[in-house]
C-alpha atoms as a PDB file:
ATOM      1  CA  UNK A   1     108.434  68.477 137.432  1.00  0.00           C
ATOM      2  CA  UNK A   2     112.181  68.704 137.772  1.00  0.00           C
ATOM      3  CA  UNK A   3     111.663  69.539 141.880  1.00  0.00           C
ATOM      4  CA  UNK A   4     109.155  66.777 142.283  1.00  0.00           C
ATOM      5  CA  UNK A   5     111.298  64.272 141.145  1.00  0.00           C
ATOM      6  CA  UNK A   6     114.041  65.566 143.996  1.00  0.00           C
ATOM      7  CA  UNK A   7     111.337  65.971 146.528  1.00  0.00           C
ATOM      8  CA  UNK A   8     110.375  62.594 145.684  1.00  0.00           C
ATOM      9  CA  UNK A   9     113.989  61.407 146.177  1.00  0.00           C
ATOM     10  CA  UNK A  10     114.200  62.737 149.242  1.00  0.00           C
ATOM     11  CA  UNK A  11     110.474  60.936 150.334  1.00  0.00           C
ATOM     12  CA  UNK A  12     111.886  57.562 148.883  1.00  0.00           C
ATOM     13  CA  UNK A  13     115.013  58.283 151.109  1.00  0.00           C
ATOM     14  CA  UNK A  14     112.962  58.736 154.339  1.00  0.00           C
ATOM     15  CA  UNK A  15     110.943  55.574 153.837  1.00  0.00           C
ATOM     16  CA  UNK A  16     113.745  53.413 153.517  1.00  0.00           C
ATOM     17  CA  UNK A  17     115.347  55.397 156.482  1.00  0.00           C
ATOM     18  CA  UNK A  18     111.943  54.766 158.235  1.00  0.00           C
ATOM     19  CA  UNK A  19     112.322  50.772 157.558  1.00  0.00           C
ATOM     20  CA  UNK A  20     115.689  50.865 158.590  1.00  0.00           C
ATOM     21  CA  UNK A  21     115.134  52.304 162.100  1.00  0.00           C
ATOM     22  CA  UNK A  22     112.582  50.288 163.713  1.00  0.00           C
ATOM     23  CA  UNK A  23     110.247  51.566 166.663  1.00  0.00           C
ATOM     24  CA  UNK A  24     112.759  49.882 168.665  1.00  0.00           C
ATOM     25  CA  UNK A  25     114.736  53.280 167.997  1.00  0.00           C
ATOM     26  CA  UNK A  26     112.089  55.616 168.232  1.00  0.00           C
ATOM     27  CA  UNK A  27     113.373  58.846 168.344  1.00  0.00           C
ATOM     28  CA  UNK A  28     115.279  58.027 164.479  1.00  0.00           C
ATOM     29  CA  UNK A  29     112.122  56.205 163.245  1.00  0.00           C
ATOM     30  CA  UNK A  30     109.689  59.458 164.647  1.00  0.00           C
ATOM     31  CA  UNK A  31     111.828  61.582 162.702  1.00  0.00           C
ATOM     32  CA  UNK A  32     112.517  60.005 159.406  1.00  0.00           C
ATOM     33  CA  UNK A  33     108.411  59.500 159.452  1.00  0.00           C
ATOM     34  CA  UNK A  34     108.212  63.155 159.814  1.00  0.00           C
ATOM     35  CA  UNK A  35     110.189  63.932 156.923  1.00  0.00           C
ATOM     36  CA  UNK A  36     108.792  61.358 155.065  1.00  0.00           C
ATOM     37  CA  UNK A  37     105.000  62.985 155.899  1.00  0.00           C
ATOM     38  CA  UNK A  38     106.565  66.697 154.998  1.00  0.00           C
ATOM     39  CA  UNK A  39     107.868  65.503 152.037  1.00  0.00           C
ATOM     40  CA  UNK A  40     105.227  63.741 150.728  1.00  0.00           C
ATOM     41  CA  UNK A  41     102.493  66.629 151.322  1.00  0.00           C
ATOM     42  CA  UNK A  42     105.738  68.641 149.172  1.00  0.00           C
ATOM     43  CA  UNK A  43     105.745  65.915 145.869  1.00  0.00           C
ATOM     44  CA  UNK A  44     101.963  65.472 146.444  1.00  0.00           C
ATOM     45  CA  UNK A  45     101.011  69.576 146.116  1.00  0.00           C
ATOM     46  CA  UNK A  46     104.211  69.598 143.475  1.00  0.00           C
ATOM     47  CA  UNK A  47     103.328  66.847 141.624  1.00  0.00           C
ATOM     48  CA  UNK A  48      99.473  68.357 141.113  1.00  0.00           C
ATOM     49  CA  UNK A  49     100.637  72.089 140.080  1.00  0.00           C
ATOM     50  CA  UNK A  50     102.793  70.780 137.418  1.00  0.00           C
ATOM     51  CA  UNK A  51     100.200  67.844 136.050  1.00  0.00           C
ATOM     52  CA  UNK A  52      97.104  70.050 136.487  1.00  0.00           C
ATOM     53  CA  UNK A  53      98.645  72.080 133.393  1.00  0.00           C
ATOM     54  CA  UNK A  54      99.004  69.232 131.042  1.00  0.00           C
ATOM     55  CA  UNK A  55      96.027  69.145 128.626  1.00  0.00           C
ATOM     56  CA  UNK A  56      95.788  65.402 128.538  1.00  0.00           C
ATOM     57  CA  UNK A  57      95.629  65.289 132.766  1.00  0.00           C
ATOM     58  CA  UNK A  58      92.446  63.758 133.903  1.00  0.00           C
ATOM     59  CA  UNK A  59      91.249  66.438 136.284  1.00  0.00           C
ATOM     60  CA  UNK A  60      89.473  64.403 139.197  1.00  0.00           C
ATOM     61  CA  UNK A  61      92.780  62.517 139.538  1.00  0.00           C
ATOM     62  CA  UNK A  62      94.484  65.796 140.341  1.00  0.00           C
ATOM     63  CA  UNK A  63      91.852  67.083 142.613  1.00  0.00           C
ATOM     64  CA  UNK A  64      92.297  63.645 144.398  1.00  0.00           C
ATOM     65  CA  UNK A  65      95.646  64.377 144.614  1.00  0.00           C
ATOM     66  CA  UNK A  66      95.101  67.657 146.284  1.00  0.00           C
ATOM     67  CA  UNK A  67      92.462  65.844 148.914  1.00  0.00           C
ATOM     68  CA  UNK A  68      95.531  63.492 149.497  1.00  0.00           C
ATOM     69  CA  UNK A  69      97.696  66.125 150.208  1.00  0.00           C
ATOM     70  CA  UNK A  70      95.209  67.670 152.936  1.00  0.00           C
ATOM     71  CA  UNK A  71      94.825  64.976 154.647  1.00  0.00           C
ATOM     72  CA  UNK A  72      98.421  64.369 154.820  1.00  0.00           C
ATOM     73  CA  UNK A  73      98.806  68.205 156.095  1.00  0.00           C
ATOM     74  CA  UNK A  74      96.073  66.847 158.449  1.00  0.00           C
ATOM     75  CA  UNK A  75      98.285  64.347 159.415  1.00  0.00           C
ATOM     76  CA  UNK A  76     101.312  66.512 160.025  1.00  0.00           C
ATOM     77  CA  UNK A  77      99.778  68.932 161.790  1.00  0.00           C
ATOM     78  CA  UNK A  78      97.299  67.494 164.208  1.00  0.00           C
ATOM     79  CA  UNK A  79      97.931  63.969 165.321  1.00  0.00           C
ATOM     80  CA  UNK A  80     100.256  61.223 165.387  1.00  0.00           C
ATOM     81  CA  UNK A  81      97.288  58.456 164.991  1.00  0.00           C
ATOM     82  CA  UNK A  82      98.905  55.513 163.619  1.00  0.00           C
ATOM     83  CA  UNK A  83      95.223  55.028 161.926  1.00  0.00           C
ATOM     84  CA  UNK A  84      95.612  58.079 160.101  1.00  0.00           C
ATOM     85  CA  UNK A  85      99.467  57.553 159.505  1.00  0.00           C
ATOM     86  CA  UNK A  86      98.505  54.414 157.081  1.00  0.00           C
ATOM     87  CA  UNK A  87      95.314  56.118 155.579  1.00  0.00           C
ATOM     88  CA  UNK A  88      97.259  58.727 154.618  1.00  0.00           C
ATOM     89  CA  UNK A  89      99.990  56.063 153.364  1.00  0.00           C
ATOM     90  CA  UNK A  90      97.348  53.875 151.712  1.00  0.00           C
ATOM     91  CA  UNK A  91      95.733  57.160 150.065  1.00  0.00           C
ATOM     92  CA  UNK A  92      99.036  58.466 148.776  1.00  0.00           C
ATOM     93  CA  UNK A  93      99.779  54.788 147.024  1.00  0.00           C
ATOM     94  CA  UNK A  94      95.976  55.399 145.281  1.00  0.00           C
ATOM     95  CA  UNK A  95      97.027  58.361 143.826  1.00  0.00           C
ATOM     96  CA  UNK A  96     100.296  57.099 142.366  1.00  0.00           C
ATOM     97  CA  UNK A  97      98.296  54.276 140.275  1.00  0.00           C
ATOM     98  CA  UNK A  98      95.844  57.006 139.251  1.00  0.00           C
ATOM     99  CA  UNK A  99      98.887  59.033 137.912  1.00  0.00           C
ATOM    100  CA  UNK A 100     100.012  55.748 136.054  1.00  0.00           C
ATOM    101  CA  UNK A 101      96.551  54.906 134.521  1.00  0.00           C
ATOM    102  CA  UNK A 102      96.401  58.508 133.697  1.00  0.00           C
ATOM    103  CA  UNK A 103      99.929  57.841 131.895  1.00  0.00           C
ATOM    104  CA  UNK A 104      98.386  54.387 130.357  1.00  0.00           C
ATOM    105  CA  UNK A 105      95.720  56.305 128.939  1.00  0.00           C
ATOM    106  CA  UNK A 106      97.567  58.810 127.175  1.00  0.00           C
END
């Protein structure tokens, strides 16, 4: 949990970097995206391995989280679809209020 909490840091980091270089700037807003993307697919599959152990972890929320995390490899790997860029963003924000009703309901 300790390592998702410093790959999630270093996500946090890269969105405000992303906000702070505009499109006007592409080439610094194309690559903090990319290592926001990167490290998001890292706290997503992190974040799952070290829940998925806890007894009280409401399983279909981590197996959302690992769709999440596909698609997001998706993402990285294939296109640059702004479409799919803000799915992925959208899905990823989904799966943080599952992991806080999950922490409501315990």
């Amino acid at each position: 949990m300790a390592a998702t909490q410093v790959v999630g840091l270093v996500s946090a980091f890269s969105l405000i970097m992303i906000g702070v270089f505009s499109e006007d700037t592409l080439a610094q807003h194309l690559f903090w995206s990319e290592v926001f993307f990167i490290f998001n697919l890292l706290v997503l599959i992190l974040a799952n391995i070290s829940l998925m152990t806890h007894p009280k972890f409401v399983r279909p929320i981590g197996y959302y989280g690992l769709a999440v995390a596909v698609v997001n490899m998706l993402f990285v790997v294939l296109t640059t679809t702004p479409l799919l860029e803000w799915f992925t963003v959208f899905t990823a924000l989904i799966y943080a209020g599952l992991l806080a009703y999950n922490t409501l309901k315990l």
